[in-house]
N, C-alpha and C. Protein backbone atom coordinates (compact mmCIF):
# COMPACT_ATOMS: atom_id res chain seq x y z
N UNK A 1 77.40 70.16 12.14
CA UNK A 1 76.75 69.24 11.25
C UNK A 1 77.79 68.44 10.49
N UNK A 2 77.31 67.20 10.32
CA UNK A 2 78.29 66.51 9.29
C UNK A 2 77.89 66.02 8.42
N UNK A 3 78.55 65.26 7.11
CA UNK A 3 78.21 65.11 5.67
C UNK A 3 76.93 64.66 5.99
N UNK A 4 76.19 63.99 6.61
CA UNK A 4 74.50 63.50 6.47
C UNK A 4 73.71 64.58 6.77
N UNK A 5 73.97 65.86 7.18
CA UNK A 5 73.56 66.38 7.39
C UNK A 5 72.44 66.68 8.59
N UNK A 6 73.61 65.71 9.94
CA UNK A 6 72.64 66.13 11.39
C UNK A 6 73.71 66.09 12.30
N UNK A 7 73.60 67.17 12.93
CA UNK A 7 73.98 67.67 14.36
C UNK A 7 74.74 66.48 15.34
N UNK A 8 76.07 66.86 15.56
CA UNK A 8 76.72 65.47 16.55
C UNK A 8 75.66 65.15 17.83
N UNK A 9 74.87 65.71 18.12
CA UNK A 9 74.13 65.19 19.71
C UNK A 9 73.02 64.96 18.96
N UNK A 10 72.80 64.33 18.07
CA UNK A 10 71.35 63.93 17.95
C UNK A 10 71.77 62.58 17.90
N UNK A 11 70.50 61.63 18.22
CA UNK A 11 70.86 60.14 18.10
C UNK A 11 70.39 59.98 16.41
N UNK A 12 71.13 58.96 15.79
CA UNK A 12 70.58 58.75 14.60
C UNK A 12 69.67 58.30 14.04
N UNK A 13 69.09 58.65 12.60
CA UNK A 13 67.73 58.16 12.22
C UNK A 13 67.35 56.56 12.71
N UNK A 14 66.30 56.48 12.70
CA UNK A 14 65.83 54.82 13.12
C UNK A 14 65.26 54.29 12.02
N UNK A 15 65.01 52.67 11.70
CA UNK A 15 64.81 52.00 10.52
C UNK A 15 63.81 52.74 9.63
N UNK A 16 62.49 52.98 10.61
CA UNK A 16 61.15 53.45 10.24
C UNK A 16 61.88 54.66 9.02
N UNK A 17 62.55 55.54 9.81
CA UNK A 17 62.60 56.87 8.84
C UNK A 17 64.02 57.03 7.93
N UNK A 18 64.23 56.18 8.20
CA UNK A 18 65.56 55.99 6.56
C UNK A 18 64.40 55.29 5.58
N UNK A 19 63.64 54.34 5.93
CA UNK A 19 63.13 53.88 4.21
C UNK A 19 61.64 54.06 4.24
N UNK A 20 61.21 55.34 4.89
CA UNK A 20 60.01 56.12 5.13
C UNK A 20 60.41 56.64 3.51
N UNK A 21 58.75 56.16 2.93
CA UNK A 21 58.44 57.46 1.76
C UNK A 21 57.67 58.47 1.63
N UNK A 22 58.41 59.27 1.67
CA UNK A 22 57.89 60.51 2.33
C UNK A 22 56.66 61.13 1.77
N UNK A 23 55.67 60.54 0.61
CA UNK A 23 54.49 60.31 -0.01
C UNK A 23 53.53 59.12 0.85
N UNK A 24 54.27 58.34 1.68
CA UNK A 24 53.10 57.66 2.36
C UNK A 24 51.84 57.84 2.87
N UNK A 25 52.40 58.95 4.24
CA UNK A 25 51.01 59.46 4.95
C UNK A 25 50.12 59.70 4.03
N UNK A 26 50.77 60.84 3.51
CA UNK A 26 49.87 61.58 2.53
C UNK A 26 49.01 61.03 1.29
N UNK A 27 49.13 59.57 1.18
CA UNK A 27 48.59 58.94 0.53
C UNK A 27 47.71 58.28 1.12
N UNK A 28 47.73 57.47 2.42
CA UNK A 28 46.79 57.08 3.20
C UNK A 28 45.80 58.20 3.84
N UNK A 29 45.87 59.22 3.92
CA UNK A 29 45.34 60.07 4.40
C UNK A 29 44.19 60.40 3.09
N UNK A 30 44.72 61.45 1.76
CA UNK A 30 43.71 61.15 0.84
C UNK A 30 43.16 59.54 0.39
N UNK A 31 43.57 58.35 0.78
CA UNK A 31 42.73 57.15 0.80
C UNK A 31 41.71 57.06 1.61
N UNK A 32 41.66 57.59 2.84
CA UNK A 32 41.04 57.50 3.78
C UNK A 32 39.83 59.04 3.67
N UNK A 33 40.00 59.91 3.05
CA UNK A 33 39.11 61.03 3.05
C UNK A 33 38.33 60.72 1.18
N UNK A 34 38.56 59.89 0.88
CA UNK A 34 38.40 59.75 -0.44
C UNK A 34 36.81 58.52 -0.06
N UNK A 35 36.88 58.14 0.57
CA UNK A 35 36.33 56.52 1.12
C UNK A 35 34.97 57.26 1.82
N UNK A 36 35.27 58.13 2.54
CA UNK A 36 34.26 59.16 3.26
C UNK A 36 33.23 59.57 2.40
N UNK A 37 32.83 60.31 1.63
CA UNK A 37 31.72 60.48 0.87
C UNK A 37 31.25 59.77 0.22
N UNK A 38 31.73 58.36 0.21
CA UNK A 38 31.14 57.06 -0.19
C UNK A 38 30.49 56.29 0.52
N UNK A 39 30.69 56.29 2.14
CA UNK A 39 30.72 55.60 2.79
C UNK A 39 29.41 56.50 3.20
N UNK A 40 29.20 58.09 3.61
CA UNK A 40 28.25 58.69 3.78
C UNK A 40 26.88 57.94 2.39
N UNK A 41 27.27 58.25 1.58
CA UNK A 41 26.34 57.71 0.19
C UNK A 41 26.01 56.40 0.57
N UNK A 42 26.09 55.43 1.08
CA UNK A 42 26.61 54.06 1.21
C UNK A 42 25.15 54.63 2.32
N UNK A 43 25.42 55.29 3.12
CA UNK A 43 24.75 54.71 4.42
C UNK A 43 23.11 55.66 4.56
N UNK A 44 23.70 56.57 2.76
CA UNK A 44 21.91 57.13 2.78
C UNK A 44 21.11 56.33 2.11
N UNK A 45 22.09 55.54 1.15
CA UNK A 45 21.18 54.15 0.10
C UNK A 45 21.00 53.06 0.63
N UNK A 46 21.50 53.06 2.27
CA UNK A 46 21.36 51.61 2.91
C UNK A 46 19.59 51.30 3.23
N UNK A 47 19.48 50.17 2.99
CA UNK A 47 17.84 49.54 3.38
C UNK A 47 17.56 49.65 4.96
N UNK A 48 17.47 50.68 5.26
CA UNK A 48 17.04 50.48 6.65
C UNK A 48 15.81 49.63 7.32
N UNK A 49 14.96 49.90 6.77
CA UNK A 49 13.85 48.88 6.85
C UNK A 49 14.14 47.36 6.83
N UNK A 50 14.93 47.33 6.48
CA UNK A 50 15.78 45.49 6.14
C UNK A 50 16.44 45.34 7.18
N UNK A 51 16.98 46.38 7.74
CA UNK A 51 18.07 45.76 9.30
C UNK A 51 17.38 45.93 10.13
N UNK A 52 15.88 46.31 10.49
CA UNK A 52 14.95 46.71 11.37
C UNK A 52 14.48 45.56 11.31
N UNK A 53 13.92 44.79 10.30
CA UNK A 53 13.15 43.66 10.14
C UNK A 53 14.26 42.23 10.79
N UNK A 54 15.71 42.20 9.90
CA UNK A 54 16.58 41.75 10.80
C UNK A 54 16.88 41.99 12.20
N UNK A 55 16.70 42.89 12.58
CA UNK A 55 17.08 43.34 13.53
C UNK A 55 15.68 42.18 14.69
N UNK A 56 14.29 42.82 14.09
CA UNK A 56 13.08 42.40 14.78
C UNK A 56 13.44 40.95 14.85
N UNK A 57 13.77 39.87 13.76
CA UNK A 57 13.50 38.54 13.56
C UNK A 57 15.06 38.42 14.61
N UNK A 58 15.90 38.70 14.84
CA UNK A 58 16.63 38.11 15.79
C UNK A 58 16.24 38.65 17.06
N UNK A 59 15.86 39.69 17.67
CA UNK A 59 14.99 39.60 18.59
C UNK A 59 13.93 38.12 19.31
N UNK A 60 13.14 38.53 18.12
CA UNK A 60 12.62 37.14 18.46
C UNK A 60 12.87 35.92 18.68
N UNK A 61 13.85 35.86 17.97
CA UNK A 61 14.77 34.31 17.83
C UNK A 61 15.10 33.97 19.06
N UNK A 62 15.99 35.26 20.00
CA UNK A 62 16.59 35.45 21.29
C UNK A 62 15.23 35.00 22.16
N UNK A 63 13.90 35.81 22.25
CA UNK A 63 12.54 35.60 22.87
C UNK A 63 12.15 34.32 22.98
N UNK A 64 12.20 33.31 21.76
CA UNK A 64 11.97 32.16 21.33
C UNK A 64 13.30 31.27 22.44
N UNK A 65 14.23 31.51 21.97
CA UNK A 65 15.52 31.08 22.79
C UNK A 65 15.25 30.85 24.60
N UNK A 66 15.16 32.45 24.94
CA UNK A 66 14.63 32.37 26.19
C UNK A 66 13.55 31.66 26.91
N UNK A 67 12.74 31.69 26.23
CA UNK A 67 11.46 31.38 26.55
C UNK A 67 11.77 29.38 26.48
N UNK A 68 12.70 29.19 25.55
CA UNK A 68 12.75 27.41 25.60
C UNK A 68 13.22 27.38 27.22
N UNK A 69 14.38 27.90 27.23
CA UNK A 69 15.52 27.99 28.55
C UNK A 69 14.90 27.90 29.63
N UNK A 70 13.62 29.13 29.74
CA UNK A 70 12.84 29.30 30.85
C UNK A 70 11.78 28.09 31.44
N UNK A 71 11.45 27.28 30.19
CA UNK A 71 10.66 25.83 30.71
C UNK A 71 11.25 25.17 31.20
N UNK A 72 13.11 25.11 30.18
CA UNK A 72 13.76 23.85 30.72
C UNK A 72 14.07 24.53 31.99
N UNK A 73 14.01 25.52 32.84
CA UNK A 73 15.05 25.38 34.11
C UNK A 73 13.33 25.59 34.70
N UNK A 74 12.38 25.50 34.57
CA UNK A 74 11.13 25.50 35.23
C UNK A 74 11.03 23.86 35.35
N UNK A 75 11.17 23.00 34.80
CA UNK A 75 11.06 21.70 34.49
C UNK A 75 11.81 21.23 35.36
N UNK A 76 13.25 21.56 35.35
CA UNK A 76 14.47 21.12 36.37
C UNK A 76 14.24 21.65 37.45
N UNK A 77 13.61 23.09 38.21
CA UNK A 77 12.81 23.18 39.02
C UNK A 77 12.07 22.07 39.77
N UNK A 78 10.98 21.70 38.81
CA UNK A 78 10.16 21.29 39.51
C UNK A 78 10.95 19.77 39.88
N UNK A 79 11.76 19.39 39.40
CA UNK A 79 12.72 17.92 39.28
C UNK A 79 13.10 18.22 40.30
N UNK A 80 13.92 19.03 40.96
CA UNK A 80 14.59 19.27 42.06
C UNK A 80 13.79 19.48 43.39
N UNK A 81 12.24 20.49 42.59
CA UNK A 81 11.35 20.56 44.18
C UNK A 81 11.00 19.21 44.38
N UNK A 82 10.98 18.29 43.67
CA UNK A 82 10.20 16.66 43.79
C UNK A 82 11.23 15.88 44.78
N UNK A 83 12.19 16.12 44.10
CA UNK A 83 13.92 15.54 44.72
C UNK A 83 13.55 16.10 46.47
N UNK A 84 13.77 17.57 46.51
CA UNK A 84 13.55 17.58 47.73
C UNK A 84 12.64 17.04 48.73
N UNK A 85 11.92 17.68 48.23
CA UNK A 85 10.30 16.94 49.18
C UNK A 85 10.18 15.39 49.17
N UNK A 86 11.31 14.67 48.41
CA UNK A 86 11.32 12.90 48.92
C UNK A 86 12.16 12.93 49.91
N UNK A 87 12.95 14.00 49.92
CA UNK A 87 14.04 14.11 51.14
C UNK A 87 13.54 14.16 52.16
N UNK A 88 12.63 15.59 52.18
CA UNK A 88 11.99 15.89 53.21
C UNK A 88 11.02 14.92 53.76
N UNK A 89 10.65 13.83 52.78
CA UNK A 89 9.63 12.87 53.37
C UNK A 89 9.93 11.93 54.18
N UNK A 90 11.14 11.40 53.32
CA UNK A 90 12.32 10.66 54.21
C UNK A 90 12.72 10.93 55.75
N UNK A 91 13.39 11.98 55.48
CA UNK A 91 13.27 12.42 56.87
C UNK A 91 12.60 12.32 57.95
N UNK A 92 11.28 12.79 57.39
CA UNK A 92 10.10 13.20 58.54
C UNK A 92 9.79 11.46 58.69
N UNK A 93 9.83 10.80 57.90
CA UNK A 93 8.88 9.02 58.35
C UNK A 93 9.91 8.85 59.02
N UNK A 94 11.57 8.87 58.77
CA UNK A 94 12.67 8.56 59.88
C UNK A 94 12.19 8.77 62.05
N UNK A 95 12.14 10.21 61.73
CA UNK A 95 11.96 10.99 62.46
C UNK A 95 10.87 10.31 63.64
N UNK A 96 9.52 10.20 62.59
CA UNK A 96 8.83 9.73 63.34
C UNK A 96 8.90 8.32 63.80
N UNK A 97 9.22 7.56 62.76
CA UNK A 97 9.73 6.14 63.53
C UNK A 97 10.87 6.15 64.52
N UNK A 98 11.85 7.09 64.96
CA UNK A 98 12.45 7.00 65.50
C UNK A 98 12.22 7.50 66.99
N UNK A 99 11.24 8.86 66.99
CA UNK A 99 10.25 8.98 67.98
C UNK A 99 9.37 7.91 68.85
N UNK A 100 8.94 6.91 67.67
CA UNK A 100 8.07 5.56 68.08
C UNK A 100 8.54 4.92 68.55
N UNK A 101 10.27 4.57 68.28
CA UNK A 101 11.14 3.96 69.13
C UNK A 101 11.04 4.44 70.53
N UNK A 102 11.60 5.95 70.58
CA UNK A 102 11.84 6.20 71.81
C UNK A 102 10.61 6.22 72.57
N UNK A 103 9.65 6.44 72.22
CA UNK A 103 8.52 5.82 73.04
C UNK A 103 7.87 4.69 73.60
N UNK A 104 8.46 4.12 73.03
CA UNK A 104 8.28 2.36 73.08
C UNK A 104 9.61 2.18 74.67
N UNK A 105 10.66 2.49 74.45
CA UNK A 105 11.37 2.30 75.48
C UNK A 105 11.31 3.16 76.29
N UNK A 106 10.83 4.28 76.63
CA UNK A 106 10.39 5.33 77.71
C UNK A 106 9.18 4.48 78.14
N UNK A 107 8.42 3.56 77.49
CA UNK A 107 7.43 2.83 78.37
C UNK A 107 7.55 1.51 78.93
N UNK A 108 8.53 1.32 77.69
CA UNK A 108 9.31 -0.34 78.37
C UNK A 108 9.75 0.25 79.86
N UNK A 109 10.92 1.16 79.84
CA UNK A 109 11.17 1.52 80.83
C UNK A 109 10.71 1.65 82.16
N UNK A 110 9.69 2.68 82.10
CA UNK A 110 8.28 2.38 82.86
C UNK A 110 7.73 1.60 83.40
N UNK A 111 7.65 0.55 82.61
CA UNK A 111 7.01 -0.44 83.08
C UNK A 111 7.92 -1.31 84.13
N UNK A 112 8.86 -1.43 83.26
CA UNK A 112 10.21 -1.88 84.08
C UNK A 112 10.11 -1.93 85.56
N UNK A 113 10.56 -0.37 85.61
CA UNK A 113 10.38 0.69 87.15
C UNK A 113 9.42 0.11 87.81
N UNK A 114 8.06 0.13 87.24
CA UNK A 114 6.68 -0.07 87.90
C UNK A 114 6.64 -1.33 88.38
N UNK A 115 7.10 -2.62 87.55
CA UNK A 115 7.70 -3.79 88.41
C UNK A 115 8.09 -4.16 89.51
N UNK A 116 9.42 -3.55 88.86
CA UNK A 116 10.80 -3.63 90.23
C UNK A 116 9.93 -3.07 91.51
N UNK A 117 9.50 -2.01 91.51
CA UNK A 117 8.69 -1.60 93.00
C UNK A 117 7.63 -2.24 93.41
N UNK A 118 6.84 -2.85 92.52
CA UNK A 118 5.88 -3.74 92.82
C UNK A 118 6.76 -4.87 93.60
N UNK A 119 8.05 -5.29 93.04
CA UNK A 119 8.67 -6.63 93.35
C UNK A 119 9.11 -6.25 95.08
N UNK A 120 9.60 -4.77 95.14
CA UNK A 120 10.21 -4.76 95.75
C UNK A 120 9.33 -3.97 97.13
N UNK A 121 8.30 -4.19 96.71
CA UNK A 121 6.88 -4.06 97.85
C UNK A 121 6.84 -5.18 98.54
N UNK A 122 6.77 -6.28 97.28
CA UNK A 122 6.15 -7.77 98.07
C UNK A 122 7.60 -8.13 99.02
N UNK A 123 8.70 -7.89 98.48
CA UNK A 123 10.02 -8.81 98.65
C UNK A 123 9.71 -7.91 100.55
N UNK A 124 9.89 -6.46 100.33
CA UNK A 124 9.21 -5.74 102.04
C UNK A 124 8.19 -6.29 102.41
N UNK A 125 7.58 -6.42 102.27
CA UNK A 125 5.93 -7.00 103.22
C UNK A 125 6.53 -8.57 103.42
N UNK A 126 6.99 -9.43 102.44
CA UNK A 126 7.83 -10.86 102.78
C UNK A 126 9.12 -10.33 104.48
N UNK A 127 9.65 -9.72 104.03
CA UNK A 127 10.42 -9.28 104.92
C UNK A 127 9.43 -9.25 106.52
N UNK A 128 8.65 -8.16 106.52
CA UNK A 128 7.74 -7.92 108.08
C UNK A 128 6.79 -9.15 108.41
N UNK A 129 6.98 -9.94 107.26
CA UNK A 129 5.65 -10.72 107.69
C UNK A 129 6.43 -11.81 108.80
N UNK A 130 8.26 -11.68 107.46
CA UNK A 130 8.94 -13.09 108.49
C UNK A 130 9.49 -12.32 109.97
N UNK A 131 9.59 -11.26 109.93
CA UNK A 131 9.46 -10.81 111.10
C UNK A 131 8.75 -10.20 112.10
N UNK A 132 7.63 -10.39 111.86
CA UNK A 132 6.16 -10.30 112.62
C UNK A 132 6.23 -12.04 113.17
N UNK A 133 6.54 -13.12 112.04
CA UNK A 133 6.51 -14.10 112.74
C UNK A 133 7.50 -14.67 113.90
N UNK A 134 8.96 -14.36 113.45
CA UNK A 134 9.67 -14.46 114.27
C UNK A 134 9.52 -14.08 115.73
N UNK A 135 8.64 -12.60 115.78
CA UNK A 135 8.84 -12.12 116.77
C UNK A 135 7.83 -12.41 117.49
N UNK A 136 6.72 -13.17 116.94
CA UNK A 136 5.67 -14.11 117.58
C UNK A 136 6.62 -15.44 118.59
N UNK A 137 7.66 -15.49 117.74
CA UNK A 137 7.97 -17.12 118.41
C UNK A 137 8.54 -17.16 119.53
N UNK A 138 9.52 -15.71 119.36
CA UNK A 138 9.88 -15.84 120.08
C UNK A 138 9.47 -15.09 121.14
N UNK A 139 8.44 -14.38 121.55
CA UNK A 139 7.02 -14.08 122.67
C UNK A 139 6.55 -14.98 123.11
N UNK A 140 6.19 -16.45 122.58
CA UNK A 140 5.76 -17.27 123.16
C UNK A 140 6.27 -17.97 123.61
């Protein structure tokens, strides 16, 4: 040991416990057990009925709260089912006019076809007739 009175292998005191007063704890400690039977007293004279009633009226407030929230996103709901279903309407008149198209030229088409073979009936029968005649002429 030396004049401070600690052992060469110990590391030395740290800030905390050189200007530690050694009445501290022990003063916070009876502060803190002193506060306790007040605080018990405190909480048998408290109005309970008053933080129940508080308690009820913010409840409600929250109920009231919710219940606004719940129209507005019922409202925006129905904004959005409207939104859609113009989409969906859109669509479907597209759809079908575009169907009407393709029907229109699947019959143009058609008809087309039905032409050309008609044309190309007569343009054959023109064909045998000039050679039905030819072959008259040259028989006789």
């Amino acid at each position: 040991m030396d004049s401070a009175g600690r052992n060469h292998g110990e590391s030395p005191p740290s800030h905390h416990e050189l200007y530690r007063v050694p009445q501290e704890e022990s003063i916070y400690q009876s502060a803190k057990l002193e506060h306790v039977p007040r605080i018990v007293e405190d909480l048998r004279d408290y109005n309970w009925e008053q933080l129940q009633e508080k308690y009820a009226t913010a409840m409600e407030d929250h109920g009231r709260s919710e219940e606004t929230l719940r129209a507005q996103t019922a409202k925006l709901l129905e904004v959005f089912m409207a939104w859609s279903q113009t989409t969906v309407d859109r669509d479907e008149s597209r759809a079908l006019k575009r169907f009407k198209t393709q029907m229109q030229h699947v019959q143009n088409s058609e008809e087309e076809l039905e032409n050309k073979r008609k044309h190309y009936i007569e343009v054959v029968r023109a064909f045998q007739t000039a050679l039905s005649l030819l072959n008259n002429r040259a028989n006789s």
